[in-house]
C-alpha atoms as a PDB file:
ATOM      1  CA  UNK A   1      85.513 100.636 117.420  1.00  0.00           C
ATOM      2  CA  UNK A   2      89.338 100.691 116.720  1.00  0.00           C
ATOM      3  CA  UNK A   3      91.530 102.797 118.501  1.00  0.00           C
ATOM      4  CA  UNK A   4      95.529 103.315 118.977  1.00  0.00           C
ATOM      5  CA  UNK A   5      95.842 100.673 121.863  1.00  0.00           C
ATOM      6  CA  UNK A   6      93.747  97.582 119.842  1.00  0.00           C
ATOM      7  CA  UNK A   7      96.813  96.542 117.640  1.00  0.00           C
ATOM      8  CA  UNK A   8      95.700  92.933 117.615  1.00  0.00           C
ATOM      9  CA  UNK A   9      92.410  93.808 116.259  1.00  0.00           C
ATOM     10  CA  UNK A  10      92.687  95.213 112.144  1.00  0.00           C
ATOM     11  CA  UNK A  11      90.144  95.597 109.347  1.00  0.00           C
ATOM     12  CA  UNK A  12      90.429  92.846 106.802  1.00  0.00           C
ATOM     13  CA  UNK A  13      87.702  92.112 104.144  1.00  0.00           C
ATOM     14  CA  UNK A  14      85.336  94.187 105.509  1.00  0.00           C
ATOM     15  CA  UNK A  15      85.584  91.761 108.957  1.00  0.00           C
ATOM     16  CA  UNK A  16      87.784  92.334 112.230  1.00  0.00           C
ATOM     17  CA  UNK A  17      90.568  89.529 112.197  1.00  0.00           C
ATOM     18  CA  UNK A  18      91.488  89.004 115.733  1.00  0.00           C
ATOM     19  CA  UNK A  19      93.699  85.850 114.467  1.00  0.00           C
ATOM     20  CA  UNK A  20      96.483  88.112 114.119  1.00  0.00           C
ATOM     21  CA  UNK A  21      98.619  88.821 117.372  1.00  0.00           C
ATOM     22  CA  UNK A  22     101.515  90.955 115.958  1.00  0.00           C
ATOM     23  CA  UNK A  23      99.219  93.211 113.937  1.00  0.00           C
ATOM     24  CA  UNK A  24      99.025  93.539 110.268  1.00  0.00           C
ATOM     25  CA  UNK A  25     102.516  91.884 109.558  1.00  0.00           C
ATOM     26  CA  UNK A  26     101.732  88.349 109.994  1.00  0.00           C
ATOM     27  CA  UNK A  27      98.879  88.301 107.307  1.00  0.00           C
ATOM     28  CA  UNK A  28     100.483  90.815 104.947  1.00  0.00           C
ATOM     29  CA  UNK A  29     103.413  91.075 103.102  1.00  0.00           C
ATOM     30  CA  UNK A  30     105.179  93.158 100.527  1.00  0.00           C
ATOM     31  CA  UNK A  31     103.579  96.137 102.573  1.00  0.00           C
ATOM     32  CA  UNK A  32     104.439  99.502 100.871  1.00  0.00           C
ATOM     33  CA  UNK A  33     103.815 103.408 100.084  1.00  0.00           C
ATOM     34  CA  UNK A  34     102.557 103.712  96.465  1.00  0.00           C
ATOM     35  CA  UNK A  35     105.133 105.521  94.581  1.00  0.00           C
ATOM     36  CA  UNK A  36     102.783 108.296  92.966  1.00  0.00           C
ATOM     37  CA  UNK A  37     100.092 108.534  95.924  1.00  0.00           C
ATOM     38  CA  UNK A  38     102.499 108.556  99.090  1.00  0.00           C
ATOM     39  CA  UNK A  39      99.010 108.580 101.471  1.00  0.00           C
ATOM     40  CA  UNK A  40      98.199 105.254 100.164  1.00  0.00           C
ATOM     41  CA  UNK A  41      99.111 102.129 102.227  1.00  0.00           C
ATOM     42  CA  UNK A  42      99.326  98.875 100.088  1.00  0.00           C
ATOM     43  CA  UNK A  43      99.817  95.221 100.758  1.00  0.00           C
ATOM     44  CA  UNK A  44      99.008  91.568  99.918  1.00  0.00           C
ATOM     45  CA  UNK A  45      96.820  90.669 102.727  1.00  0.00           C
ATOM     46  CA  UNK A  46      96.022  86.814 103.335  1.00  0.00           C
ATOM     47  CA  UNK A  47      92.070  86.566 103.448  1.00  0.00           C
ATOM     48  CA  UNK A  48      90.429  84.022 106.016  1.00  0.00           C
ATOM     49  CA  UNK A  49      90.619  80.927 103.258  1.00  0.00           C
ATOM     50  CA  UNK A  50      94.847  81.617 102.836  1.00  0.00           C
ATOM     51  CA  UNK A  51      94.902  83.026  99.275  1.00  0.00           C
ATOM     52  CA  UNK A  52      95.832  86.662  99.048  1.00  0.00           C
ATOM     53  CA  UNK A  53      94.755  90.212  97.671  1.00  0.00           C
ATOM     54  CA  UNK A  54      96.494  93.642  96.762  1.00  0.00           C
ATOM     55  CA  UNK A  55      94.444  95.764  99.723  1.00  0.00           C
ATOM     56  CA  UNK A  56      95.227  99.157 100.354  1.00  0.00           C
ATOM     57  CA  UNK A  57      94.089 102.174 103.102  1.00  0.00           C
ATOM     58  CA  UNK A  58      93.980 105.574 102.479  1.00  0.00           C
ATOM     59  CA  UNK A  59      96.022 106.898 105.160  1.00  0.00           C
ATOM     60  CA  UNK A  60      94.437 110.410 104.989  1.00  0.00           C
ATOM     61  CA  UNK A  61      91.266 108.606 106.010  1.00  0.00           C
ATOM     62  CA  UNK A  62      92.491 106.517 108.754  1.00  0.00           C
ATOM     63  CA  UNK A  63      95.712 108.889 110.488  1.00  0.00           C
ATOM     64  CA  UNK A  64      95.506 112.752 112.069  1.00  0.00           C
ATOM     65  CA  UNK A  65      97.767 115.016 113.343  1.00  0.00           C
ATOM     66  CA  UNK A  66      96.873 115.823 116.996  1.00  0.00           C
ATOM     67  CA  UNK A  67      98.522 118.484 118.570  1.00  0.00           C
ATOM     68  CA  UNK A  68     101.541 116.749 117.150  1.00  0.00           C
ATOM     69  CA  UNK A  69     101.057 113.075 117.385  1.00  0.00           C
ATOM     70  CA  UNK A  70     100.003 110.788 114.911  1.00  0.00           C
ATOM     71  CA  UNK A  71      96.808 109.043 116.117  1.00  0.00           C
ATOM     72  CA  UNK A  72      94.178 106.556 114.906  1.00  0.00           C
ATOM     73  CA  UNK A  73      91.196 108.173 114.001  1.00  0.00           C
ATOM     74  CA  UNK A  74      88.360 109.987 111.414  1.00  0.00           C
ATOM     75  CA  UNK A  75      84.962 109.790 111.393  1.00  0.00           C
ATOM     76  CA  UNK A  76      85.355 106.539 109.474  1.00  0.00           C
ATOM     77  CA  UNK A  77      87.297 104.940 111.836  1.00  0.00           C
ATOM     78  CA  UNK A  78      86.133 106.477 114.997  1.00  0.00           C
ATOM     79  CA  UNK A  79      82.638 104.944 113.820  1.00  0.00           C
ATOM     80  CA  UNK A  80      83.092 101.319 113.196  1.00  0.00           C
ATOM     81  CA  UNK A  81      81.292  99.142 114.858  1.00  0.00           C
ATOM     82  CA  UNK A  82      81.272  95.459 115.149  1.00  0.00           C
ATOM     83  CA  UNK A  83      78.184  93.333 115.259  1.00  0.00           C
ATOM     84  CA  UNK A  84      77.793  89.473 116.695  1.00  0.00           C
ATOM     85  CA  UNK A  85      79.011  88.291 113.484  1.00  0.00           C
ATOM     86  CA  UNK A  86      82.096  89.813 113.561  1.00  0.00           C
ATOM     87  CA  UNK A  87      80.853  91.784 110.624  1.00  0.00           C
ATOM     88  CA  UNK A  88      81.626  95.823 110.745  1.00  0.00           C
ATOM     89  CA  UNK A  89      78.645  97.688 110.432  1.00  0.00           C
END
């Protein structure tokens, strides 16, 4: 699964993309809070073939509070598992 320390490892399309060495920033841009929902993450992500899609994460689902640091981790992303594909399942 994902955890804090696997930055060069994100969820894109429903695949890991381990193409990405800096993390989310070199396959995203205009990466923003929406104005009206401030726990919503959105970008334009690049997809595998280079054209892009608005993408967002629901940062309540995928950030907690423990004991005062801000950590990786819900039941949804504590549980994903990738398969020999490369597909989450």
């Amino acid at each position: 699964g994902l955890s804090q320390n696997s930055s060069d490892t994100h969820v894109t399309a429903g695949t890991l993309d381990k193409r990405d060495d800096g993390g989310f920033r070199n396959t995203c841009k205009y990466i923003r809070l929406a104005g009206g929902t401030p726990n919503i993450l959105r970008a334009e992500c690049q997809r595998i073939d280079g054209t892009w899609r608005e993408a967002y994460a629901d940062l309540d689902t995928c950030l907690a509070n423990r004991k005062g640091v801000l950590k990786w981790g819900s039941t949804v992303i504590d549980n994903i598992v990738e398969n020999n594909n490369g597909e989450l399942t």
